[in-house]
Protein backbone atom coordinates (compact mmCIF):
# COMPACT_ATOMS: atom_id res chain seq x y z
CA UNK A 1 8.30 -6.61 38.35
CA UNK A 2 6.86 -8.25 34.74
CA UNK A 3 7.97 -9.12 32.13
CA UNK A 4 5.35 -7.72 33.90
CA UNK A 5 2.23 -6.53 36.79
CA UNK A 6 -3.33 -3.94 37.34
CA UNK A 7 -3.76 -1.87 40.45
CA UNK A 8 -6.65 -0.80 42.61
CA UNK A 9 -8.54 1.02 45.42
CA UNK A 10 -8.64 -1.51 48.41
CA UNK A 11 -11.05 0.86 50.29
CA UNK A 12 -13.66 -2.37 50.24
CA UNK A 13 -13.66 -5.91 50.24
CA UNK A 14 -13.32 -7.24 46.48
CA UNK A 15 -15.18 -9.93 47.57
CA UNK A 16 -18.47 -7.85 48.56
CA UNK A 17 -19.57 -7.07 44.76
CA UNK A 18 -22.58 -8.12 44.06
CA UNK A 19 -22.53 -10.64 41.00
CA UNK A 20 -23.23 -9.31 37.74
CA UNK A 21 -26.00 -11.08 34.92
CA UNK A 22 -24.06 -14.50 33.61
CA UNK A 23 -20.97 -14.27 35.88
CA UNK A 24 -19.87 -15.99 38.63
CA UNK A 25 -20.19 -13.98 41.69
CA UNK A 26 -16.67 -13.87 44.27
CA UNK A 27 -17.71 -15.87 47.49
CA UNK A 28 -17.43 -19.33 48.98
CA UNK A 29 -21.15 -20.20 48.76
CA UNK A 30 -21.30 -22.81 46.08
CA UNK A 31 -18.97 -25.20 43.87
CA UNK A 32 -19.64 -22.34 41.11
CA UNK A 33 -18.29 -19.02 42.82
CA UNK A 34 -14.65 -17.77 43.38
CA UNK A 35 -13.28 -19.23 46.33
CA UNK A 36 -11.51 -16.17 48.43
CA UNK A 37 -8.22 -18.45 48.96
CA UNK A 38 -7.98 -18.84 44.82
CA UNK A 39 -8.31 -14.62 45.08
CA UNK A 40 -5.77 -14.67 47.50
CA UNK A 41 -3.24 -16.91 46.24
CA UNK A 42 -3.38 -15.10 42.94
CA UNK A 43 -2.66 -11.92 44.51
CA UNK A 44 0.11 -13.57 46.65
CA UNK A 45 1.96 -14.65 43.68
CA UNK A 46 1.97 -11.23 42.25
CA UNK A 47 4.13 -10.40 45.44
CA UNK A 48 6.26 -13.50 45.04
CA UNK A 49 7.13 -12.92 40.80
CA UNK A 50 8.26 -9.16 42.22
CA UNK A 51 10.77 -10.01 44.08
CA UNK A 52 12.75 -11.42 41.72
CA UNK A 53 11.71 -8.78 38.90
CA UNK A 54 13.15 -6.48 41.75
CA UNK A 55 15.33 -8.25 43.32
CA UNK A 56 17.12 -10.07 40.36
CA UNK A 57 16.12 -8.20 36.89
CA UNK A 58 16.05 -4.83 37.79
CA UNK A 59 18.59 -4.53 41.17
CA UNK A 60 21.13 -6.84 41.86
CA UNK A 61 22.09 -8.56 38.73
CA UNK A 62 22.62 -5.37 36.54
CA UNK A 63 25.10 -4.70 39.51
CA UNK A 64 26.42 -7.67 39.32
CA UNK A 65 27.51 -7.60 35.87
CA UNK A 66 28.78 -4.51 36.27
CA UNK A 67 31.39 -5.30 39.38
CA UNK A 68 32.54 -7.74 36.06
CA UNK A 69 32.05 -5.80 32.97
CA UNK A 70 33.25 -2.84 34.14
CA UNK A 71 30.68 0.62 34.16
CA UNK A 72 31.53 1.24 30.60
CA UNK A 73 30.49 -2.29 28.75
CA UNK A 74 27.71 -2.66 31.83
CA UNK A 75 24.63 -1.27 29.97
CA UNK A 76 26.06 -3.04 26.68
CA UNK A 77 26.56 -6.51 28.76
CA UNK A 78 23.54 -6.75 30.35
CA UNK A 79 21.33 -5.72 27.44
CA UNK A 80 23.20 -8.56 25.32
CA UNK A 81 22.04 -11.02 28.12
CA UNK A 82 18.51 -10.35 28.64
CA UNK A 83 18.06 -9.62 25.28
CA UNK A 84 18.74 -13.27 24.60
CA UNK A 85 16.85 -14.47 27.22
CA UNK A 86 14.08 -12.19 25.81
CA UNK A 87 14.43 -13.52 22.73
CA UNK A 88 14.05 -17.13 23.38
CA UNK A 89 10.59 -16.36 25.46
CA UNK A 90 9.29 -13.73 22.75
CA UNK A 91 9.25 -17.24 20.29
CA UNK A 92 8.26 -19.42 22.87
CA UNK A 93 5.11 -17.39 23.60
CA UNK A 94 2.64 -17.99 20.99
CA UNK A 95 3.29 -21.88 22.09
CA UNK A 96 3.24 -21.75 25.61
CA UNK A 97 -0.48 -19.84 25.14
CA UNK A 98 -1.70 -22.70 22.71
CA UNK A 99 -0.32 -25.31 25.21
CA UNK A 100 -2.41 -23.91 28.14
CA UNK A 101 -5.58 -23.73 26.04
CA UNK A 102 -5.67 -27.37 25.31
CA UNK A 103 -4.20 -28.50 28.53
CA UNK A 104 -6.82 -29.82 31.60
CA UNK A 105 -5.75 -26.61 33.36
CA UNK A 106 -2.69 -23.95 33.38
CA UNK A 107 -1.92 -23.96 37.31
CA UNK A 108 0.67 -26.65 36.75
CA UNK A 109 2.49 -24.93 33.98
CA UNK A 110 3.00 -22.01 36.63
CA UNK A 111 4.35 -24.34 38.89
CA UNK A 112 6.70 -26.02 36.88
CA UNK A 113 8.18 -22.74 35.68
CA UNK A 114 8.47 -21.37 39.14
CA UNK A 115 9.96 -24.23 40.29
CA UNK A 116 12.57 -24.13 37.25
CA UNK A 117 13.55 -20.37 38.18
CA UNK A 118 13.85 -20.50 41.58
CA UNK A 119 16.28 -23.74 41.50
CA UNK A 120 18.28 -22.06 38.57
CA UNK A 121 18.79 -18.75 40.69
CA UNK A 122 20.10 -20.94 43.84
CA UNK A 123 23.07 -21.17 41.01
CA UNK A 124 23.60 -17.21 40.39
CA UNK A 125 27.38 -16.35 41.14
CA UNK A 126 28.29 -19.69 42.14
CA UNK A 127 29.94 -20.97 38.80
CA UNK A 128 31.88 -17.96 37.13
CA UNK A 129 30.56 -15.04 34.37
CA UNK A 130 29.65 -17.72 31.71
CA UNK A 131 27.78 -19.92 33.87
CA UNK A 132 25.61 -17.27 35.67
CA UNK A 133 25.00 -15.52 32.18
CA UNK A 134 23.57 -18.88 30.81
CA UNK A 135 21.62 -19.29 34.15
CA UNK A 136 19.92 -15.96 34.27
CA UNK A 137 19.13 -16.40 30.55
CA UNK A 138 17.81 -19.77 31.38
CA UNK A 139 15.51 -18.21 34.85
CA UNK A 140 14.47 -15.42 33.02
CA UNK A 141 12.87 -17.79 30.24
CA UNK A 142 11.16 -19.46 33.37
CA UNK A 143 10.13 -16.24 35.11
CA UNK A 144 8.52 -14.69 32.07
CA UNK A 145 6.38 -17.88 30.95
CA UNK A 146 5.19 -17.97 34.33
CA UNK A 147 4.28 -14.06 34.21
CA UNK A 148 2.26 -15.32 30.91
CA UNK A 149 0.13 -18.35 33.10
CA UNK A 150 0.04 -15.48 36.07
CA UNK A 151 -1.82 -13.25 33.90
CA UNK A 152 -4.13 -15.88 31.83
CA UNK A 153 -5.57 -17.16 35.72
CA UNK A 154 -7.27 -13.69 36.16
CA UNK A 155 -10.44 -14.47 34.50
CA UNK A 156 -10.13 -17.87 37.85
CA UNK A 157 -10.40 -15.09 40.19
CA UNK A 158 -12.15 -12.23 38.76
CA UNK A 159 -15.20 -11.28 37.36
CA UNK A 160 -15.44 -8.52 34.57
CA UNK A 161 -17.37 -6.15 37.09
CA UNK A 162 -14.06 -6.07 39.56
CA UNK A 163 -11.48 -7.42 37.35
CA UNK A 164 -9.83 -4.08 37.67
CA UNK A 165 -9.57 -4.12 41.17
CA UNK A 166 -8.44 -7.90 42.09
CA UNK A 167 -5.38 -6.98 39.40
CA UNK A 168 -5.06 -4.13 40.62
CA UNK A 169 -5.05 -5.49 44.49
CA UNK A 170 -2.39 -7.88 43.06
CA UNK A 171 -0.37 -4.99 41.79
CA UNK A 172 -0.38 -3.32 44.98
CA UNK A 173 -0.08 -6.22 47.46
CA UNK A 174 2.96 -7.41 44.19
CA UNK A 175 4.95 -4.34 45.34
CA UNK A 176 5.48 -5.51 49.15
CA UNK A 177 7.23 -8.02 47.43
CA UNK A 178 9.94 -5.30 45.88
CA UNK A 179 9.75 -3.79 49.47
CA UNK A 180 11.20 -7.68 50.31
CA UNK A 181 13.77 -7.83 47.50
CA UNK A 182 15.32 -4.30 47.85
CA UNK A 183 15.34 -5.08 51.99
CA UNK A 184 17.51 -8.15 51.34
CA UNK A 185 19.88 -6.28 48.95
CA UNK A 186 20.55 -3.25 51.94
CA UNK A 187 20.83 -6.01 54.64
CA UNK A 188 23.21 -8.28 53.12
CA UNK A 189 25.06 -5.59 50.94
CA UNK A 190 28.58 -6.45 52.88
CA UNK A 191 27.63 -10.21 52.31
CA UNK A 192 28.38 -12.48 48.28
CA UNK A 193 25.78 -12.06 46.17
CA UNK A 194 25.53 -15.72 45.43
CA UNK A 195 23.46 -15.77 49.14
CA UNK A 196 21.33 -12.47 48.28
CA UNK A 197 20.23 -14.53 45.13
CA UNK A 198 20.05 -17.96 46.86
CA UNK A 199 17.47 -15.74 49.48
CA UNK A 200 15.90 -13.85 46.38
CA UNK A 201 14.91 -17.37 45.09
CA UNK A 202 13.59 -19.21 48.42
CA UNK A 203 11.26 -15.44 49.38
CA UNK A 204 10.09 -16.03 45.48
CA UNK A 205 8.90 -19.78 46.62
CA UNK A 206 7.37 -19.30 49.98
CA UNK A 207 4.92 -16.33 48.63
CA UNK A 208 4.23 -18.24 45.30
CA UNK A 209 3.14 -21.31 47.40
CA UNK A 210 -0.26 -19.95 48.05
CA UNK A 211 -1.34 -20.05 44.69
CA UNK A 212 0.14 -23.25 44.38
CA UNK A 213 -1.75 -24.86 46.31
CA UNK A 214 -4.95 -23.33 46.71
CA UNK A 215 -5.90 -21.79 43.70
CA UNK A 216 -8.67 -23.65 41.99
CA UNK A 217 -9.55 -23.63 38.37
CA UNK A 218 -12.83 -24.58 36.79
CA UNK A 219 -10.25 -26.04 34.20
CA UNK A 220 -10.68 -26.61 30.39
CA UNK A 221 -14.12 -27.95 29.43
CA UNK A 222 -12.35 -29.69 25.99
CA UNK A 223 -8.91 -30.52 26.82
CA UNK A 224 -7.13 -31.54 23.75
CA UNK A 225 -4.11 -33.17 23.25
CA UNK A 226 -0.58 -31.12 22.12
CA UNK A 227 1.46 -32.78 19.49
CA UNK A 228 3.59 -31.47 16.52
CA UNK A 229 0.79 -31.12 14.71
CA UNK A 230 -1.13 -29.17 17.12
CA UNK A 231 2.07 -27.11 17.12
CA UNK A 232 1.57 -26.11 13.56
CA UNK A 233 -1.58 -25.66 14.00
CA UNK A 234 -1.51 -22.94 16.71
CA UNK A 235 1.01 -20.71 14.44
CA UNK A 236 -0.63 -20.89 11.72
CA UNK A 237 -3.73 -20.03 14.21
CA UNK A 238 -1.97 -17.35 15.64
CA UNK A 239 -0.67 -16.00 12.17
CA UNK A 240 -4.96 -15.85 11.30
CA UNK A 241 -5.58 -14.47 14.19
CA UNK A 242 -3.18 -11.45 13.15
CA UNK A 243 -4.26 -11.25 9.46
CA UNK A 244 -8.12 -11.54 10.11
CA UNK A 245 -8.08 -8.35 12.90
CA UNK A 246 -11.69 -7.71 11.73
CA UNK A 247 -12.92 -10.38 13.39
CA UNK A 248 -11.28 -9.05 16.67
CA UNK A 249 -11.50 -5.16 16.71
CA UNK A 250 -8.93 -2.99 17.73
CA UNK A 251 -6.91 -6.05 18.78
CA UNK A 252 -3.80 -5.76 16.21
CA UNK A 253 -3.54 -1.80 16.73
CA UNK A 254 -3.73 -2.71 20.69
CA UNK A 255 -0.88 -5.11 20.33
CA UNK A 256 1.27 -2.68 18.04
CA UNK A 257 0.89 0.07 20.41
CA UNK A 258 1.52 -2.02 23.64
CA UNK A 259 4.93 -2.68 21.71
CA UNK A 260 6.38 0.73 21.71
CA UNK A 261 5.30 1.70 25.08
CA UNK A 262 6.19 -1.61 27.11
CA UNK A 263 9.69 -1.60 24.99
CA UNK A 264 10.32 2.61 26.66
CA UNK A 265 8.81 1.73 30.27
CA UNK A 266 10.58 -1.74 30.56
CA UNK A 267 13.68 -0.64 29.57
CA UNK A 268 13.62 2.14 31.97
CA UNK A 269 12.84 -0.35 34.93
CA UNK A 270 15.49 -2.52 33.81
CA UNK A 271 18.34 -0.15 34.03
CA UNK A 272 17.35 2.04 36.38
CA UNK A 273 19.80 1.08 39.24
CA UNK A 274 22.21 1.52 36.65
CA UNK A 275 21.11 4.50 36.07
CA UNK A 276 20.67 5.43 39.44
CA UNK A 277 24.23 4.44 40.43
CA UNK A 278 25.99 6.39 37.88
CA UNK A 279 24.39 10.02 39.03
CA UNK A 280 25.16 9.09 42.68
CA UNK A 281 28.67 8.36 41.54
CA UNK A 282 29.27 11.80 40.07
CA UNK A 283 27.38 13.24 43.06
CA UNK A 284 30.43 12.69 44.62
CA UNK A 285 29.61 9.33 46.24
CA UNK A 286 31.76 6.45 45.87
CA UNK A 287 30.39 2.88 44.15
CA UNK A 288 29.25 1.08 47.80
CA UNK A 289 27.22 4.27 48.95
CA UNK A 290 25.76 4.93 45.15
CA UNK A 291 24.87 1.39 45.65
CA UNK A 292 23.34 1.78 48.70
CA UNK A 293 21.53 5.21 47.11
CA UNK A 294 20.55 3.13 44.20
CA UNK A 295 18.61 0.75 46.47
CA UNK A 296 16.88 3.62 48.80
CA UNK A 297 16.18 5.06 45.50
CA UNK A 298 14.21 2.25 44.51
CA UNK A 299 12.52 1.64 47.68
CA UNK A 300 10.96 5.41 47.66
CA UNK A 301 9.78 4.33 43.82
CA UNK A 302 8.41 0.96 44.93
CA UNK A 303 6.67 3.05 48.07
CA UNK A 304 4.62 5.35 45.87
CA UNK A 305 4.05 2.19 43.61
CA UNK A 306 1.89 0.49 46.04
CA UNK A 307 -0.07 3.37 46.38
CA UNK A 308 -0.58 4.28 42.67
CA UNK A 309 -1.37 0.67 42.01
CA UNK A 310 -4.66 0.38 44.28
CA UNK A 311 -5.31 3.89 42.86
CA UNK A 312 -5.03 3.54 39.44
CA UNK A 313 -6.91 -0.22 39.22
CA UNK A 314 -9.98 1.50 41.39
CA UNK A 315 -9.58 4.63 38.20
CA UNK A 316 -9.78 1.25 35.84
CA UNK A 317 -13.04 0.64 37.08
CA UNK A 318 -14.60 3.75 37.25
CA UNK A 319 -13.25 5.03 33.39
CA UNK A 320 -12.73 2.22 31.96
CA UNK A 321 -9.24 0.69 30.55
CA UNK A 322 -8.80 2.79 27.96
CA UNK A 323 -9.09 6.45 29.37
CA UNK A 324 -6.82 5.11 32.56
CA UNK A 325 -4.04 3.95 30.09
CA UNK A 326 -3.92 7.33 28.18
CA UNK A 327 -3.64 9.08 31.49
CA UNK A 328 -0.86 6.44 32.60
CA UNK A 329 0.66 7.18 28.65
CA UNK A 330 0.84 11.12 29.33
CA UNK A 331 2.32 10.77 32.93
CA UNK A 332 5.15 8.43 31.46
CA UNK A 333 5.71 11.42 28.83
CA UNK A 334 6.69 13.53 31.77
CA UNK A 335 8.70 11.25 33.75
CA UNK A 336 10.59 10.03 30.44
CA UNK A 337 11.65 14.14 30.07
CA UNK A 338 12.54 14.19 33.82
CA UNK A 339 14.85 11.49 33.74
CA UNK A 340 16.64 12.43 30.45
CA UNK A 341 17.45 16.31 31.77
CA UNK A 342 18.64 13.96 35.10
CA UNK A 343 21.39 11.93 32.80
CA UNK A 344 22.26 15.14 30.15
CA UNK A 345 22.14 18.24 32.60
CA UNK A 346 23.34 16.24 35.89
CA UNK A 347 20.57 17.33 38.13
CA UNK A 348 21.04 17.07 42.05
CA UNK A 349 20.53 13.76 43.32
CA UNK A 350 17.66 14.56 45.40
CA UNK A 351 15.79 15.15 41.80
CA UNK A 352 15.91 11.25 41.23
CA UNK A 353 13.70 11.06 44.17
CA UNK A 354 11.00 13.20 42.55
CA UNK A 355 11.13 10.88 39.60
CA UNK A 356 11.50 7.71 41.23
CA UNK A 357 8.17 8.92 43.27
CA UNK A 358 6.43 10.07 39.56
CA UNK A 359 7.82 6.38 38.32
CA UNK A 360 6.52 4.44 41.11
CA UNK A 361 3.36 5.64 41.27
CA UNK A 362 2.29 5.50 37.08
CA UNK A 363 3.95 1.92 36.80
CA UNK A 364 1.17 0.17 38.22
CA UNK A 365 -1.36 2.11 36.10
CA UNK A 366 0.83 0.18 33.13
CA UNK A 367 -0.58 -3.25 34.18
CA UNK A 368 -3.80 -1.57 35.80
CA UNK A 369 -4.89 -0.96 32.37
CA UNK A 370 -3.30 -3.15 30.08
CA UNK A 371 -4.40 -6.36 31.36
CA UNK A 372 -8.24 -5.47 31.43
CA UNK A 373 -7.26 -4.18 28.22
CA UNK A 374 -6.57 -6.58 26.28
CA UNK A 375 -9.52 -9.07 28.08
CA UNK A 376 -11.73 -6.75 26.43
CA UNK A 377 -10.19 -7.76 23.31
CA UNK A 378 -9.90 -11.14 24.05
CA UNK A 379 -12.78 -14.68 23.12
CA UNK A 380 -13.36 -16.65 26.81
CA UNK A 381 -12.11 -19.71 24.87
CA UNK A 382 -8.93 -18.13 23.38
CA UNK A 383 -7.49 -16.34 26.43
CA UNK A 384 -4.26 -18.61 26.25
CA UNK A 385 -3.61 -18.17 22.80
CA UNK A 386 -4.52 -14.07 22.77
CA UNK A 387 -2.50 -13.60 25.86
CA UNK A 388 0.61 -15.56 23.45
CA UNK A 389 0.41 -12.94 21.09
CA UNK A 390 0.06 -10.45 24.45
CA UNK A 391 3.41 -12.01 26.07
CA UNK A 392 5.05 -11.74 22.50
CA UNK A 393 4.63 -8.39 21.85
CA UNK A 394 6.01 -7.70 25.63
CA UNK A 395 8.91 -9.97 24.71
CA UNK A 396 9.63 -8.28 21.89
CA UNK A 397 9.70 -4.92 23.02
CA UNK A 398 11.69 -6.32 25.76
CA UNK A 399 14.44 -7.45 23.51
CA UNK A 400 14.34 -4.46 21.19
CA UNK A 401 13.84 -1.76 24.03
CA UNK A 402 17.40 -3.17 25.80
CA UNK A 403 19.46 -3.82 22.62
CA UNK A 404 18.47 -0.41 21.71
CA UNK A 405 19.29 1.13 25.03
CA UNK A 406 22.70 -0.74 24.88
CA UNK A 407 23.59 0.47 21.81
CA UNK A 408 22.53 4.08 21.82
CA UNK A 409 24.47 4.46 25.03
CA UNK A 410 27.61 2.77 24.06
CA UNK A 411 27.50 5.06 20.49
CA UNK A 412 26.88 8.36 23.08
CA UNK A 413 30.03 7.27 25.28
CA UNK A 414 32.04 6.55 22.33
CA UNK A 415 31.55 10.26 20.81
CA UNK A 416 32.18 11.69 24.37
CA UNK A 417 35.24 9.81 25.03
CA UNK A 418 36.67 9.69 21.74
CA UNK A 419 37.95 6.16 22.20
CA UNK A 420 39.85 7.09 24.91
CA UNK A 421 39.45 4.98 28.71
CA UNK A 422 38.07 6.84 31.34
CA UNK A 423 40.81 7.92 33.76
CA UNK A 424 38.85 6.98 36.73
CA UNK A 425 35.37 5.30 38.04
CA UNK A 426 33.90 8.79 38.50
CA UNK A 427 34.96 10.04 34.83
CA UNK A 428 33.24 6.60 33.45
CA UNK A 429 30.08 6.94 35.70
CA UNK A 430 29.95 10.85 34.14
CA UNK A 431 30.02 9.03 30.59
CA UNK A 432 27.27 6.52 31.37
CA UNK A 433 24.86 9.09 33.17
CA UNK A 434 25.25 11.58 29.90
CA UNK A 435 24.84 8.66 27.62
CA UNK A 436 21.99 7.29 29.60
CA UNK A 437 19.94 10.62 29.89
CA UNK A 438 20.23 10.63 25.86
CA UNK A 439 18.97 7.38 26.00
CA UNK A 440 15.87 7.94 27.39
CA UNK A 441 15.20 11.00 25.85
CA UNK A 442 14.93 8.13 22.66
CA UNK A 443 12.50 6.38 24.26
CA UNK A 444 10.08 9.14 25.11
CA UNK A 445 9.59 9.01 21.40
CA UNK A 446 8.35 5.09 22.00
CA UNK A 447 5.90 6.01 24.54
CA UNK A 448 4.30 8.91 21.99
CA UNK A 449 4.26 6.61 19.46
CA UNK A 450 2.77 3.88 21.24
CA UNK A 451 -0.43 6.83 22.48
CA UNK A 452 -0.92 7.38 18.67
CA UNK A 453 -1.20 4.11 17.94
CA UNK A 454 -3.72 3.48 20.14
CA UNK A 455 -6.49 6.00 20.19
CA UNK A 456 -8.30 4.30 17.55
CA UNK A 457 -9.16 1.20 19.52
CA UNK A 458 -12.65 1.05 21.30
CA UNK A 459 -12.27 -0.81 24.52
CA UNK A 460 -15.72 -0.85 24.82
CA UNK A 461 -17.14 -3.97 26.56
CA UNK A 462 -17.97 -6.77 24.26
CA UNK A 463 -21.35 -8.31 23.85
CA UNK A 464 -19.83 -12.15 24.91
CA UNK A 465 -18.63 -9.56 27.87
CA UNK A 466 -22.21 -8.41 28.95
């Protein structure tokens, strides 16, 4: 769950609003209006990209490379390999955003990269370490472009009076999908992974069909062709963009900010069945059950997840993007300082419950916000391009936030061990839960400084908005 996911209130219809002055209203009356199956595709493949954030990113994988790696070298492993894959993306971005601005329309470029991830996990743990490193680099790449078309349909399906809420509806219907992908990983838990990840993959298909085929776009009014020189072209555009933030208030602050705090909270998703595993493993549970714990764990989180995500995207409406994200910014703060005293002071196990619940419930108020966000901030004819430099930042902090994470825990492990090798799995799992809780306790910093950053901007409603 992007690399990636705007909650809401589902107490009415999203469809019953009444259209507001110069937009186009959400029914099925005329060739102009929203057609509901376009509204409900979208939010369908909200559900579908979850399960494999859940599924693949944040649950099994991680695991996976550490049954290889070893609990030691895990954190460092996997932060090596999705920081490259992170990498690649956080250049590709500002291209894929020009690409879908000149192209006819953007649906297809969802499809191709869906299609391109689910065929490459079919291959997970079927062709050694090296292989399935290169393979999840190579999904991820796929996954995360697609999270960038997801996000740049909204305006196909959404109006600015209830954008809020059909994101947030997304978000909230999305997390069924992690309900799906942690479901598959306690069913077939005796069974190779190379079949969870071959089912993680077909589940991601048959919910992402919807959109597929029956979302419809009013498409691009001047479709331009995309050469090399176009190519240029939209850097240097995108390096303008940057340099002249006058012209688009608030928008290069926004960007900054949404840096450090996506780089904390995403690297806290990523590794938290890592995480999770290594304080059920010196609650005296051996690796299958802290497994097992690991994936109730999550499901509690993704339970409380649904619910905060209608909630917060309905708050979105009602306050605005701005106030909602401070709110979601100060509950993080919390939740960041709950986890670390987890990791450092070795808490109960029944603790990680209370934080998985505080977790679940603020992540969706990440994406309830931020997309609406940075819309406010955003021309009607540059939404490809502005949500580039959105994806990019979210890239980067998505390469920065593991690397960092990787490091800082392998440097904490080293001055507890003293170079020595753990004696046993339990001594090692002691290690990485100390070293972990430190860890975080770094990142908390990146959420404050990401707050600072961003009480400046104004996300008042522009006048191309009204």
């Amino acid at each position: 769950m992007d690399d990636t996911h705007t909650a809401a209130k589902a107490g009415s219809d999203p469809n019953a609003q009444p259209a507001q002055p110069n937009q186009v209203p959400l029914s099925t009356a005329s060739p102009n209006v929203i057609p509901r199956r376009s509204v409900i595709g979208w939010i369908l493949y909200d559900l579908a990209n979850t399960i494999f954030s859940m599924g693949v990113i944040s649950l099994s994988f991680p695991f996976w490379v550490r049954d290889h790696a070893g609990a030691e070298r895990a954190d460092q492993q996997y932060s090596i390999i999705n920081g490259i894959s992170m990498g690649i993306v956080f250049l590709l971005s500002p291209l894929l955003g020009a690409v879908t601005d000149r192209a006819p329309r953007r649906l297809p470029f969802l499809i191709m990269s869906t299609l391109i991830c689910v065929a490459l996990t079919c291959t997970f743990d079927r062709g050694g370490y090296l292989w399935t490193a290169i393979a999840f680099i190579l999904a991820n790449i796929a996954y995360q472009a697609g999270t960038q078309y997801y996000d740049s349909l909204l305006p196909e399906v959404s109006t600015e009076a209830n954008r809020g809420r059909i994101g947030g509806i997304g978000v909230g219907i999305g997390y069924v999908g992690s309900f799906i992908a942690v479901g598959l990983s306690l069913a077939l838990s005796d069974q190779p992974k190379s079949l969870l990840f071959t089912l993680y993959a077909m589940a991601f298909l048959a919910f992402a069909l919807p959109c597929m085929l029956f979302l419809k776009e009013k498409g691009n009014p001047n479709p331009r062709p995309f050469n090399l020189r176009a190519a240029i072209d939209s850097v240097r555009q995108t390096v303008r963009t940057l340099r002249s933030s006058q012209e688009h208030p608030g928008l290069l602050r926004f960007l900054i900010g949404r840096m450090f705090y996506t780089d904390a909270i995403n690297t806290v998703i990523t590794v938290m069945s890592l995480f999770v595993l290594n304080v059920a493993m010196t609650s005296g549970l051996d690796r299958a059950a802290g497994q097992r714990q690991a994936s109730f764990i999550m499901l509690f989180a993704i339970t409380f997840a649904v619910v905060g995500g209608f909630a917060w995207g309905g708050l979105n409406d009602r306050i605005g993007p701005k106030r909602t994200l401070n709110a979601v910014l100060f509950s993080w703060m919390g939740i960041f300082l709950l986890a670390g005293l987890i990791g450092v002071l070795g808490l109960p196990l029944w603790v990680m419950y209370v934080m998985a619940a505080a977790a679940g419930f603020c992540l969706g108020g990440v994406w309830a916000a931020d997309r609406p966000y940075m819309l406010r901030l955003t021309p009607p004819d540059r939404i490809g391009e502005f949500y580039g430099l959105y994806g990019m930042v979210g890239r980067f902090s998505a390469i920065t936030g593991p690397l960092l994470w990787g490091l800082s825990t392998s440097w904490l492990i080293s001055l507890q061990s003293h170079g020595q090798k753990a004696a046993n799995e339990v001594q090692a799992a002691h290690w990485a839960r100390v070293a972990q809780g430190g860890a975080v306790v770094a990142l908390l910093t990146m959420v404050v400084i990401g707050y600072w950053i961003l009480r400046p901007v104004n996300d008042a409603p522009r006048a191309r908005d009204v």
